[in-house]
C-alpha atoms as a PDB file:
ATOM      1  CA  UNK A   1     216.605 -51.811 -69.039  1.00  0.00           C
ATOM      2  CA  UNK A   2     217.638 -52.024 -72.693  1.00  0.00           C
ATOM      3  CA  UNK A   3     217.815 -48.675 -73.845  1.00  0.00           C
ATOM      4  CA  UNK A   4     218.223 -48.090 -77.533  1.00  0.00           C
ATOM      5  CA  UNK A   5     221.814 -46.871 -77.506  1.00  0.00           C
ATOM      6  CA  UNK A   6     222.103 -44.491 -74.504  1.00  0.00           C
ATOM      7  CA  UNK A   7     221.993 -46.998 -71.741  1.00  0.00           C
ATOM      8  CA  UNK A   8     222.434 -44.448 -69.026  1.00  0.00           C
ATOM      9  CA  UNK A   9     219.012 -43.005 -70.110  1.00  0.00           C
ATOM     10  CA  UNK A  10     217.252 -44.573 -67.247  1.00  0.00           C
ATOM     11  CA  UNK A  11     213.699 -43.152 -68.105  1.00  0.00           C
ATOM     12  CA  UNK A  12     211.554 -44.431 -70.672  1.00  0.00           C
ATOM     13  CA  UNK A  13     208.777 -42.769 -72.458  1.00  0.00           C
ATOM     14  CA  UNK A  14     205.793 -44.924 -71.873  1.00  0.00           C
ATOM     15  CA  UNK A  15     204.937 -43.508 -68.920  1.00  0.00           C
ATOM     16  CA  UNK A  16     206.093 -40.184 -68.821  1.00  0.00           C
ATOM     17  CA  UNK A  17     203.419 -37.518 -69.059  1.00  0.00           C
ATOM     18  CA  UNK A  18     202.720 -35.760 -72.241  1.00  0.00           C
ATOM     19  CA  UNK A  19     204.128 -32.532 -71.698  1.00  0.00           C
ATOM     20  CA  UNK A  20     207.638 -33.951 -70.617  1.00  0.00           C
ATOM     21  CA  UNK A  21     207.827 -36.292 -74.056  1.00  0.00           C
ATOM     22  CA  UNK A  22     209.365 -33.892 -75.871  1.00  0.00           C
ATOM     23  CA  UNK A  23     211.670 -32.345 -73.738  1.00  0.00           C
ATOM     24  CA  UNK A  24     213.099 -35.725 -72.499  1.00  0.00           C
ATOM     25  CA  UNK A  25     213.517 -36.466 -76.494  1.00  0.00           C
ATOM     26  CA  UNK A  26     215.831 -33.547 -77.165  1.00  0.00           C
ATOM     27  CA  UNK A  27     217.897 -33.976 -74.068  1.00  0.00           C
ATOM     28  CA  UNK A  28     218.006 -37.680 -74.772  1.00  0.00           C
ATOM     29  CA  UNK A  29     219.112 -36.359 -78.497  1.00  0.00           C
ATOM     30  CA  UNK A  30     221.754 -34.672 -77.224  1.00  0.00           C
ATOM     31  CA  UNK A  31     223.245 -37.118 -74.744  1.00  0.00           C
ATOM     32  CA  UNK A  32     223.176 -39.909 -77.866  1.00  0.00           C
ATOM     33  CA  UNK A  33     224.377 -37.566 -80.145  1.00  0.00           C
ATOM     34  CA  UNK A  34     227.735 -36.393 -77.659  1.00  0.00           C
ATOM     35  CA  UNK A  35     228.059 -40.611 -77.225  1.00  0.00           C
ATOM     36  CA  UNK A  36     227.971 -41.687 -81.163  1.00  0.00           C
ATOM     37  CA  UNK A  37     230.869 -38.952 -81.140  1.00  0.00           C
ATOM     38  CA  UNK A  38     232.749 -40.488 -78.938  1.00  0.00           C
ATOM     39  CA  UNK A  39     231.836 -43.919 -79.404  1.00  0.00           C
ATOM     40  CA  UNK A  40     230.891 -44.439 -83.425  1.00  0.00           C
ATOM     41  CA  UNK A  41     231.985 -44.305 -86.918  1.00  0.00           C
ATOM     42  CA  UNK A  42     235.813 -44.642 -87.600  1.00  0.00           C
ATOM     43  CA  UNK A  43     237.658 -41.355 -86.760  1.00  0.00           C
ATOM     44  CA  UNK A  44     240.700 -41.512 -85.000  1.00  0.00           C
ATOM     45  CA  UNK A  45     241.289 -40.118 -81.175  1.00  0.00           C
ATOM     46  CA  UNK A  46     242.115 -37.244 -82.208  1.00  0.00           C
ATOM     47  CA  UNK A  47     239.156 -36.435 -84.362  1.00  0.00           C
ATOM     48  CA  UNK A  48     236.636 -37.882 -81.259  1.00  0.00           C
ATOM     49  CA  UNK A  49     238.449 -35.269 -79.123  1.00  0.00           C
ATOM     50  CA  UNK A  50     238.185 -32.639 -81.672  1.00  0.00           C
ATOM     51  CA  UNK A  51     234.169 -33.260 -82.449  1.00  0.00           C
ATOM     52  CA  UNK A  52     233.506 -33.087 -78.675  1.00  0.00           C
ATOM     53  CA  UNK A  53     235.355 -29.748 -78.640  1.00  0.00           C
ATOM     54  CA  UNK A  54     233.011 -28.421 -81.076  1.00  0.00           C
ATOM     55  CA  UNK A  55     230.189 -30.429 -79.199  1.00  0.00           C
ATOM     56  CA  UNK A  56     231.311 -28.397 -75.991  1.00  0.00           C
ATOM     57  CA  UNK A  57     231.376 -25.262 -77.971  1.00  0.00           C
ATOM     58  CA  UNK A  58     228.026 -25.645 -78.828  1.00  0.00           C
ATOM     59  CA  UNK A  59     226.805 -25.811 -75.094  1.00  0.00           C
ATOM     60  CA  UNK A  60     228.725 -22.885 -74.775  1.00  0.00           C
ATOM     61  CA  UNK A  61     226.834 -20.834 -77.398  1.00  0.00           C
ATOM     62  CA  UNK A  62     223.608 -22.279 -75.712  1.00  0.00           C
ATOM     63  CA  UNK A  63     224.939 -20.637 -72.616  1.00  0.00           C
ATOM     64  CA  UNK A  64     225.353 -17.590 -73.970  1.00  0.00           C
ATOM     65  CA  UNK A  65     222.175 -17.245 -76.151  1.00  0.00           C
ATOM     66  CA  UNK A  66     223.882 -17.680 -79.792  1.00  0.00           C
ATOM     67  CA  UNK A  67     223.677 -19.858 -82.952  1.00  0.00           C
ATOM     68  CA  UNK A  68     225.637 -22.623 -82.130  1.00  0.00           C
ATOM     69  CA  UNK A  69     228.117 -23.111 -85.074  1.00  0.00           C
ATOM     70  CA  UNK A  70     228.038 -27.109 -85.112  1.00  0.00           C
ATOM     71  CA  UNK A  71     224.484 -29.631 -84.878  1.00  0.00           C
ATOM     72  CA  UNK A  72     222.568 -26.227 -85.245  1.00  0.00           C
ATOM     73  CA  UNK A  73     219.421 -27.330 -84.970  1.00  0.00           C
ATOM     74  CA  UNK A  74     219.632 -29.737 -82.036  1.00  0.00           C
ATOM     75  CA  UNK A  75     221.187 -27.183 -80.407  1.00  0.00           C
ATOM     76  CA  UNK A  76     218.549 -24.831 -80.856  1.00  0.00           C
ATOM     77  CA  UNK A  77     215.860 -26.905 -79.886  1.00  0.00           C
ATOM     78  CA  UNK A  78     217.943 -27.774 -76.434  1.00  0.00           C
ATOM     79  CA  UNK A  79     218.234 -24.024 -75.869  1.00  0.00           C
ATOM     80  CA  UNK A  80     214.567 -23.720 -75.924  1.00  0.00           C
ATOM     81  CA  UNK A  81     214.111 -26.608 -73.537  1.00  0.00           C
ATOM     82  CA  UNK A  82     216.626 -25.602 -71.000  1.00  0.00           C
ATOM     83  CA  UNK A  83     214.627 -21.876 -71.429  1.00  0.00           C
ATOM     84  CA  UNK A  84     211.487 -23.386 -71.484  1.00  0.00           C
ATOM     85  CA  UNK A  85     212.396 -25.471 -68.457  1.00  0.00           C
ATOM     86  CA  UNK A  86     215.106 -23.363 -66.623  1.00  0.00           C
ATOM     87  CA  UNK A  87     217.526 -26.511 -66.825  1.00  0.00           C
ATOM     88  CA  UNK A  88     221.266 -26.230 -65.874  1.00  0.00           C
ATOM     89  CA  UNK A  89     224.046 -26.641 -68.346  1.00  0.00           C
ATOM     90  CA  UNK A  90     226.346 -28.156 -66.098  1.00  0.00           C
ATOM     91  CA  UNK A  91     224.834 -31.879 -66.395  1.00  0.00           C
ATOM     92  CA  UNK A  92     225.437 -31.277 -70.106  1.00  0.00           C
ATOM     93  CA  UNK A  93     229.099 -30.459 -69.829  1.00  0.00           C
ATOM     94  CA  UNK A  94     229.419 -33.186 -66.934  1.00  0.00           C
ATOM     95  CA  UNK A  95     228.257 -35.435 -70.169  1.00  0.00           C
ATOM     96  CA  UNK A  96     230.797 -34.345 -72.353  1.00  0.00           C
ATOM     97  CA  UNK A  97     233.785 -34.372 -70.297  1.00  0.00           C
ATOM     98  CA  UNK A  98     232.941 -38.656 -69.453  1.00  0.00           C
ATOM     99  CA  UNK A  99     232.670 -38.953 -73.288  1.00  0.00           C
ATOM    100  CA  UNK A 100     235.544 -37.400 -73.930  1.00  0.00           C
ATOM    101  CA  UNK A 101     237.026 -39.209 -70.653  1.00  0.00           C
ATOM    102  CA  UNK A 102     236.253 -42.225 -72.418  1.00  0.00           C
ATOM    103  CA  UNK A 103     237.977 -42.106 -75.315  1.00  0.00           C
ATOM    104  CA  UNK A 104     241.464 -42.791 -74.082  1.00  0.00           C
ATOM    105  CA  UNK A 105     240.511 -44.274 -70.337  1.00  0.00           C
ATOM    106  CA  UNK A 106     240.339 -47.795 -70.567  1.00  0.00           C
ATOM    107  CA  UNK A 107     241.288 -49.022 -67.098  1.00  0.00           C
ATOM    108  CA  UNK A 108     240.290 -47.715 -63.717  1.00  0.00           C
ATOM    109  CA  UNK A 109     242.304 -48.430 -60.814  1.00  0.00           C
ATOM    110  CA  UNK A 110     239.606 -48.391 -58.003  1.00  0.00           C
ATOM    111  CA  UNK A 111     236.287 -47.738 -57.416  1.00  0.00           C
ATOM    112  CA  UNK A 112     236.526 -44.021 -56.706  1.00  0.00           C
ATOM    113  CA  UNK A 113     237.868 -43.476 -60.100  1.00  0.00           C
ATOM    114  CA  UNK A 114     234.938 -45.325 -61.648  1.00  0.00           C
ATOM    115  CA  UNK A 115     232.037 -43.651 -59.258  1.00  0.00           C
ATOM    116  CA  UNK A 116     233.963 -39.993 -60.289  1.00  0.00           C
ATOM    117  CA  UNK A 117     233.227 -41.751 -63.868  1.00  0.00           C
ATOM    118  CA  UNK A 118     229.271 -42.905 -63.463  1.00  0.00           C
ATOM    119  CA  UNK A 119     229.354 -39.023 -61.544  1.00  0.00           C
ATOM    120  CA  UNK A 120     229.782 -37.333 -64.971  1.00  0.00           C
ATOM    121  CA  UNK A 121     228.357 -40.156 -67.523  1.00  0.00           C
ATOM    122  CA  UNK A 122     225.272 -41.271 -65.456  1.00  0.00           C
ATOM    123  CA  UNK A 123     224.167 -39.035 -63.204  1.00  0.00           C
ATOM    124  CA  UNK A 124     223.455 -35.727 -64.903  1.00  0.00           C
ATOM    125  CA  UNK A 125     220.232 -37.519 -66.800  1.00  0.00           C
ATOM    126  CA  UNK A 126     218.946 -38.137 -63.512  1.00  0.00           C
ATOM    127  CA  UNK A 127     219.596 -34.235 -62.363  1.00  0.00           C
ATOM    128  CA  UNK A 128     218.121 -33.287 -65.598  1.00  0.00           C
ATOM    129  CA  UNK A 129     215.154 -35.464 -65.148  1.00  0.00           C
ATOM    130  CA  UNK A 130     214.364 -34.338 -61.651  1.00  0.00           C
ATOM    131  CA  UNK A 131     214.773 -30.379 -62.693  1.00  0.00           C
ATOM    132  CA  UNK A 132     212.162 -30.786 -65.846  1.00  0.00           C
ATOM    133  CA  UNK A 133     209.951 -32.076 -62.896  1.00  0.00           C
ATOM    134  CA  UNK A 134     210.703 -29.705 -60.350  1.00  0.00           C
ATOM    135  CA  UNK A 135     211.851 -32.052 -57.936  1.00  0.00           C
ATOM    136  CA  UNK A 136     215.867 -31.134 -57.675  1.00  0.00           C
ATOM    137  CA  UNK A 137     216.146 -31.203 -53.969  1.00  0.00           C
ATOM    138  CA  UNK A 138     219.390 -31.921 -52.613  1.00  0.00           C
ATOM    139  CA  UNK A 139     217.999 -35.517 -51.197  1.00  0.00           C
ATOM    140  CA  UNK A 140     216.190 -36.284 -54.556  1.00  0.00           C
ATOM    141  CA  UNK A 141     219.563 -35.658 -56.345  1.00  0.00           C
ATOM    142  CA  UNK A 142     221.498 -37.513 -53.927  1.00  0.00           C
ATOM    143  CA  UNK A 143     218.977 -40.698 -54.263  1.00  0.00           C
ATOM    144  CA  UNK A 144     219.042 -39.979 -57.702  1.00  0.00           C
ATOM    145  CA  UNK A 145     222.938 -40.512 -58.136  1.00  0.00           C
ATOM    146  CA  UNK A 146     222.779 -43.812 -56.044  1.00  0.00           C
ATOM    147  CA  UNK A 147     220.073 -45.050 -58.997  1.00  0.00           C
ATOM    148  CA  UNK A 148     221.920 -43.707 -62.006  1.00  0.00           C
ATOM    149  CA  UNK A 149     225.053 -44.665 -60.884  1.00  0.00           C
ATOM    150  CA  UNK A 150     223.858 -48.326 -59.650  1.00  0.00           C
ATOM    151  CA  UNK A 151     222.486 -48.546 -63.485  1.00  0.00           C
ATOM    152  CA  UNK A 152     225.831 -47.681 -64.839  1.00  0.00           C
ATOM    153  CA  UNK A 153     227.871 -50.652 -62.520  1.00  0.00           C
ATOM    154  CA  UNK A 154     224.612 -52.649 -63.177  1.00  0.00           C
ATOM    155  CA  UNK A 155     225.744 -51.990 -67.186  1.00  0.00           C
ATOM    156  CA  UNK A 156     229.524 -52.743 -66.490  1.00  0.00           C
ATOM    157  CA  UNK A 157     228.850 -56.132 -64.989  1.00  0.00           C
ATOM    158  CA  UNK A 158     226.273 -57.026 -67.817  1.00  0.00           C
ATOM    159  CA  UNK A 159     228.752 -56.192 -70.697  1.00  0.00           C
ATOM    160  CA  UNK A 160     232.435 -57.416 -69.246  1.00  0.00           C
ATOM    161  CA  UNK A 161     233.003 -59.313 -72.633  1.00  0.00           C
ATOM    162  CA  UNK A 162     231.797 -57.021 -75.061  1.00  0.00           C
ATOM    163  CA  UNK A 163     234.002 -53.863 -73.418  1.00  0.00           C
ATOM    164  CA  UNK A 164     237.209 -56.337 -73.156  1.00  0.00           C
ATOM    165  CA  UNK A 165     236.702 -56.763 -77.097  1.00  0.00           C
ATOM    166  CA  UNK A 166     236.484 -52.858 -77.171  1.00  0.00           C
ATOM    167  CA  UNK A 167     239.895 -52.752 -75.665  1.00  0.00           C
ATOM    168  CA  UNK A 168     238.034 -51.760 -72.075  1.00  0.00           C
ATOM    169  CA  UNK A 169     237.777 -52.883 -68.315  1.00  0.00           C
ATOM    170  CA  UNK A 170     235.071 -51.307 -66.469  1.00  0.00           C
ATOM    171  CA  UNK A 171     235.843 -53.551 -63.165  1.00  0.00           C
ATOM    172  CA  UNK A 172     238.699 -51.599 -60.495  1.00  0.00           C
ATOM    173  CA  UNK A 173     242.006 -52.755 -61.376  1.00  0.00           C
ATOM    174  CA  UNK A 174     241.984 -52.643 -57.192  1.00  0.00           C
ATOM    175  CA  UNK A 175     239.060 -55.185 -57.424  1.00  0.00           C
ATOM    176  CA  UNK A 176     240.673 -57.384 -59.569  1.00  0.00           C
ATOM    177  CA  UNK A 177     244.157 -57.498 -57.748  1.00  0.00           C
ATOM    178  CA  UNK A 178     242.204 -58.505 -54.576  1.00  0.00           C
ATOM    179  CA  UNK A 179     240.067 -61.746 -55.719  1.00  0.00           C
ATOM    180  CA  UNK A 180     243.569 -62.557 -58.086  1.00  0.00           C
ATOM    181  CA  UNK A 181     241.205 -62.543 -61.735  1.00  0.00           C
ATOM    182  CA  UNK A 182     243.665 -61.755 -64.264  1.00  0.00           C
ATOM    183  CA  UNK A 183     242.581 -59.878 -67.598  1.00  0.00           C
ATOM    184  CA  UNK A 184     244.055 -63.127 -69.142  1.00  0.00           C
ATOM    185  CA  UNK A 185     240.983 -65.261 -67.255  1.00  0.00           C
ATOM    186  CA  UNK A 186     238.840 -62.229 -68.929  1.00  0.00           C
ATOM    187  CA  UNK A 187     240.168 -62.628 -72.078  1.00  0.00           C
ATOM    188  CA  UNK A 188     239.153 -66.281 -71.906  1.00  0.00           C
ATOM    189  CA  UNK A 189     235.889 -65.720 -70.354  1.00  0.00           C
ATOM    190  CA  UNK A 190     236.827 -67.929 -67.403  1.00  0.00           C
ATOM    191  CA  UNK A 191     234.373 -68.401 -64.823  1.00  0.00           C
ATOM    192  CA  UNK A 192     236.152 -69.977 -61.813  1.00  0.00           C
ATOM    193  CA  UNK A 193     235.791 -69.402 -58.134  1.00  0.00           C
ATOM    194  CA  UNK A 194     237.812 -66.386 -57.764  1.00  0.00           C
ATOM    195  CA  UNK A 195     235.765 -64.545 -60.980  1.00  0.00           C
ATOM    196  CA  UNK A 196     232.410 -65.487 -59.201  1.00  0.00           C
ATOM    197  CA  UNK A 197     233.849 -63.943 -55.364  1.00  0.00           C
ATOM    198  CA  UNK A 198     234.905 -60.947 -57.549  1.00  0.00           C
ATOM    199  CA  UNK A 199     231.106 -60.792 -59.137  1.00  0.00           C
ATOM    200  CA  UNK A 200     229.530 -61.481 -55.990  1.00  0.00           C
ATOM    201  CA  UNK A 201     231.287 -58.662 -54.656  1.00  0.00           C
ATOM    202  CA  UNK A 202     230.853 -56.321 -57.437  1.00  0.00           C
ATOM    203  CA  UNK A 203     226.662 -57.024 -57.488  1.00  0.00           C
ATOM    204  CA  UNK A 204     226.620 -56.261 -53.894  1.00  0.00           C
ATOM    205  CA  UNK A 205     227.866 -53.008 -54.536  1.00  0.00           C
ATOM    206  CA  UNK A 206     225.220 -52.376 -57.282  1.00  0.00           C
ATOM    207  CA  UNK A 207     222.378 -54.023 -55.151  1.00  0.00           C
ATOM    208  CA  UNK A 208     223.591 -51.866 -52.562  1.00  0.00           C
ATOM    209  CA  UNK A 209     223.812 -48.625 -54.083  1.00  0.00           C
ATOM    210  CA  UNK A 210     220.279 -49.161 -55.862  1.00  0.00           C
ATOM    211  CA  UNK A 211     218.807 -50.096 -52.790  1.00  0.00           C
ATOM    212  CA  UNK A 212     219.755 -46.748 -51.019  1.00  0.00           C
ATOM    213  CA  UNK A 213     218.297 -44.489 -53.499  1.00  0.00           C
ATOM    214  CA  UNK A 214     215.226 -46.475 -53.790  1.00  0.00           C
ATOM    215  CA  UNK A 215     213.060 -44.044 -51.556  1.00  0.00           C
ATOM    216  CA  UNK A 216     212.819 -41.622 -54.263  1.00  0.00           C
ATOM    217  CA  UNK A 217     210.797 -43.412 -56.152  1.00  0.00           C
ATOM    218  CA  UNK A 218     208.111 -43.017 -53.193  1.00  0.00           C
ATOM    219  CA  UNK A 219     208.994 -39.503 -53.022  1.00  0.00           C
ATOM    220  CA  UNK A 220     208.593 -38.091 -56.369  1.00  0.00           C
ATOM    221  CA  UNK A 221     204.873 -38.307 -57.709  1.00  0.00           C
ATOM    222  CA  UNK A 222     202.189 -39.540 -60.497  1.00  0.00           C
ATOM    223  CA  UNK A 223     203.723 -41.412 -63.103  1.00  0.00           C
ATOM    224  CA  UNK A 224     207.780 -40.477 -63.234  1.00  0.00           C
ATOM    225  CA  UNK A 225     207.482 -42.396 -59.971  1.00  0.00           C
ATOM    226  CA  UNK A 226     206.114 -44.965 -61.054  1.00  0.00           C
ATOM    227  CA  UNK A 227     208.407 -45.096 -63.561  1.00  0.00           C
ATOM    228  CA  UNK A 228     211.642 -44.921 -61.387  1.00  0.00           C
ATOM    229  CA  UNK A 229     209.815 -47.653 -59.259  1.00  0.00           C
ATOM    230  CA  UNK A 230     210.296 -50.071 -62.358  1.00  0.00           C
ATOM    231  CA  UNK A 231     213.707 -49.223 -63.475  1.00  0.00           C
ATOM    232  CA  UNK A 232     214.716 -49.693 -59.925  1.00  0.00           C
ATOM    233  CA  UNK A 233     213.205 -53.566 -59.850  1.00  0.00           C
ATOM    234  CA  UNK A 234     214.153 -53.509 -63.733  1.00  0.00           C
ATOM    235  CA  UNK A 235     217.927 -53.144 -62.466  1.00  0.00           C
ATOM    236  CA  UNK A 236     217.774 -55.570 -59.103  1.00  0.00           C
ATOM    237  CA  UNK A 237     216.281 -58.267 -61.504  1.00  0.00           C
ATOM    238  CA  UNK A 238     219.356 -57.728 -63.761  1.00  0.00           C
ATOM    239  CA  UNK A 239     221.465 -58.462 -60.953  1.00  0.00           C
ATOM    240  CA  UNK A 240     219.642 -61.660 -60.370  1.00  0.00           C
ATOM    241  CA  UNK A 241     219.673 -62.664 -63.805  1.00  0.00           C
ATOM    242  CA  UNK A 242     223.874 -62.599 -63.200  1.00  0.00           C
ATOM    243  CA  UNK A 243     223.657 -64.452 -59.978  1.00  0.00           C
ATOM    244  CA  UNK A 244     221.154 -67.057 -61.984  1.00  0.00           C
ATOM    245  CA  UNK A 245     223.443 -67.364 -64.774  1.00  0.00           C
ATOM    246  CA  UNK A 246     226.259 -68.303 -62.415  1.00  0.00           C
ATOM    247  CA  UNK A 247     228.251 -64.668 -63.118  1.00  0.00           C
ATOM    248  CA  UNK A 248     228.597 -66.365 -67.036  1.00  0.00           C
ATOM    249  CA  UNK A 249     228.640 -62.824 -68.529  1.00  0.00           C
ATOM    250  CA  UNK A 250     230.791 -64.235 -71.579  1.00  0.00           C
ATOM    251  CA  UNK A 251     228.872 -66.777 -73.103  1.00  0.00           C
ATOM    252  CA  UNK A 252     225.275 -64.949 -73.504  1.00  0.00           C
ATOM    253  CA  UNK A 253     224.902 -61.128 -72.012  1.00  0.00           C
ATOM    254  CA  UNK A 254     222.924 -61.167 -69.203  1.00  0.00           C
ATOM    255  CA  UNK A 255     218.966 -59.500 -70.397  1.00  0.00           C
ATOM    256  CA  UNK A 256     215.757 -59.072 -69.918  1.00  0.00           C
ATOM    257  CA  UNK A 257     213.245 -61.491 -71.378  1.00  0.00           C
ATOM    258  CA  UNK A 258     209.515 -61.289 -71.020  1.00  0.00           C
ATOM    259  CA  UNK A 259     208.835 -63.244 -67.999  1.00  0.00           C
ATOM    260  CA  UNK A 260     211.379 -60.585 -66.187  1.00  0.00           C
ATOM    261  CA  UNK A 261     209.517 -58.252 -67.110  1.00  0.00           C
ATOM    262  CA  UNK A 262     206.188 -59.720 -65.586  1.00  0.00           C
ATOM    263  CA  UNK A 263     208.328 -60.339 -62.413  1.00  0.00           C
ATOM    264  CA  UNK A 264     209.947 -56.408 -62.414  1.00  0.00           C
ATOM    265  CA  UNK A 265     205.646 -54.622 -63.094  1.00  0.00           C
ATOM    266  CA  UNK A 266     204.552 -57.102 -60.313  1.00  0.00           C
ATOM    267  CA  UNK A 267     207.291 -56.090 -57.301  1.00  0.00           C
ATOM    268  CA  UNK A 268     206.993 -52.147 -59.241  1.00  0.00           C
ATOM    269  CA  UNK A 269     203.299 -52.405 -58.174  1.00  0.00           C
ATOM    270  CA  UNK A 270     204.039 -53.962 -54.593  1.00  0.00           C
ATOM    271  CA  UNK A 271     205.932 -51.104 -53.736  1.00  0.00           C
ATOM    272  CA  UNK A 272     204.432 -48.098 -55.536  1.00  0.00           C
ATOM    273  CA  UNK A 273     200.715 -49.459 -53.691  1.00  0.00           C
ATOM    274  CA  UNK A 274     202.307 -50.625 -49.972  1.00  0.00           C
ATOM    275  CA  UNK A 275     204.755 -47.226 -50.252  1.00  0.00           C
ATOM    276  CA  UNK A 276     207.445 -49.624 -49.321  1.00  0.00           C
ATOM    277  CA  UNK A 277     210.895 -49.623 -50.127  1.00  0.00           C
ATOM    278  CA  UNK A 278     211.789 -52.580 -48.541  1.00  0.00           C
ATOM    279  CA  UNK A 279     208.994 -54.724 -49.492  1.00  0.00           C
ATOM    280  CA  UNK A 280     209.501 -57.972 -51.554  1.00  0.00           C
ATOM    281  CA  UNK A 281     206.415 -59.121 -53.859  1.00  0.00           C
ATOM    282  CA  UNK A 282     205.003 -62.899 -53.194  1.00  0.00           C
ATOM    283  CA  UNK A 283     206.830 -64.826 -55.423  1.00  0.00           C
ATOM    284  CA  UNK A 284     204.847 -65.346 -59.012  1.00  0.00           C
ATOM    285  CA  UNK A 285     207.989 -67.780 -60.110  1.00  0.00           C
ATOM    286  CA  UNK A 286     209.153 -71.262 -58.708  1.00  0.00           C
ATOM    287  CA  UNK A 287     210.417 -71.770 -55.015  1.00  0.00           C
ATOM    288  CA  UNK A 288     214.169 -70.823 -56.555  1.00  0.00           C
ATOM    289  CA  UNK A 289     212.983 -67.139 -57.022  1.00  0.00           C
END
């Protein structure tokens, strides 16, 4: 669950078979590449707007079977994958547009406006991912969404602090109105009754929405499964990890740590062998797991 920079990458290459390595490199590539544009280095708005332009340009010369004027190479090498692989631009674009969203949208006033976010800057990996295998059915993308998206709120909730100090709220303004938390008690890092009911709320949501797309996992087969069978424990352990911590997200970000990950391969091998959704692993932890 700690990807190296892209953290709405939700597919790791350890297990991936050999032939989709490289592939899943280039579009990873270019998804990091559109996201240091928006998100790196010190250029003003303006010039993050501008670079994304040229960014979108560049799919656009993919599209139409050119020399792309800007990141030449990459974009050469992701024309011969989406040839290779007869991928869709449109998850690219999708992409670009929540980058360049991004820049200037710090606030959102309800959850609709965030899911239309996670639509465009988490769930077009997961389309890509499921068209490189072949797998793009309409229920497979719509599962698909509910993971990538779940990832995304999964992200918000684990880095509250660090996006206030980056000028950004990822939580509904809506949300925030209705369990009275105050970007003051944010600012502060105060973790009182009303921030917990607001984070209790906002990790059923996740849990919820994780949950439901769970089944394609069990659906899709050999080892990208198996992979989307971990990152979907890898995500509902994060959520405990929050709950454990008492909804502290200020004091120490909320992670992964190596007896996690024991816990997250031993329920990922519960459900991949019972073909379960719903099943919950014997406890391998204390009584309080």
């Amino acid at each position: 669950m700690e990807a190296d920079h892209y953290e709405n990458f939700p597919v790791a290459n350890v297990l991936l078979p050999k032939a989709l390595r490289a592939p899943v490199g280039v579009i990873y590539h270019v998804a990091r590449t559109a996201d240091d544009i928006a998100d790196e280095g010190d250029w003003s708005p303006a010039e993050r707007h501008a670079r994304l332009a040229d960014f979108r340009a560049g799919l656009d010369a993919v599209a139409q079977g050119r020399a792309a004027n800007v990141h030449p190479t990459l974009f050469a090498r992701l024309a011969e994958v989406v040839r290779q692989n007869g991928l869709p631009l449109e998850p690219f674009y999708n992409l670009v547009s929540a980058f360049d969203q991004d820049i200037d949208t710090v606030r959102y006033a309800d959850r609709l406006d965030l899911l239309d976010f996670c639509h465009r800057s988490a769930n077009p990996v997961g389309h890509l991912m499921l068209h490189l295998i072949e797998e793009a059915t309409p229920e497979n993308l719509a599962d698909s969404d509910a993971i990538c998206t779940a990832l995304q709120f999964i992200t918000f909730l684990q880095d509250v602090g660090a996006d206030w100090r980056r000028g950004r709220i990822y939580l509904p303004q809506a949300d925030l109105e209705r369990f009275n938390v105050t970007e003051a008690q944010i600012a502060a890092g105060v973790v009182d009754d009303a921030w917990r009911t607001l984070m209790r709320h906002e990790l059923a949501f996740a849990r919820a929405l994780m949950t439901s797309g769970a089944p394609l996992a069990l659906r899709v087969p050999g080892r990208f499964g198996l992979e989307l069978c971990s990152v979907v424990h890898g995500g509902l352990r994060l959520l405990e990890r929050i709950e454990r911590s008492g909804y502290d997200v200020f004091r120490e970000r909320p992670a992964l740590g190596a007896a996690d990950w024991i816990v997250v391969l031993w329920r990922t091998a519960a459900m991949w062998l019972s073909r379960r959704v719903s099943v919950r692993a014997p406890s391998i932890e204390s009584n309080n797991a």
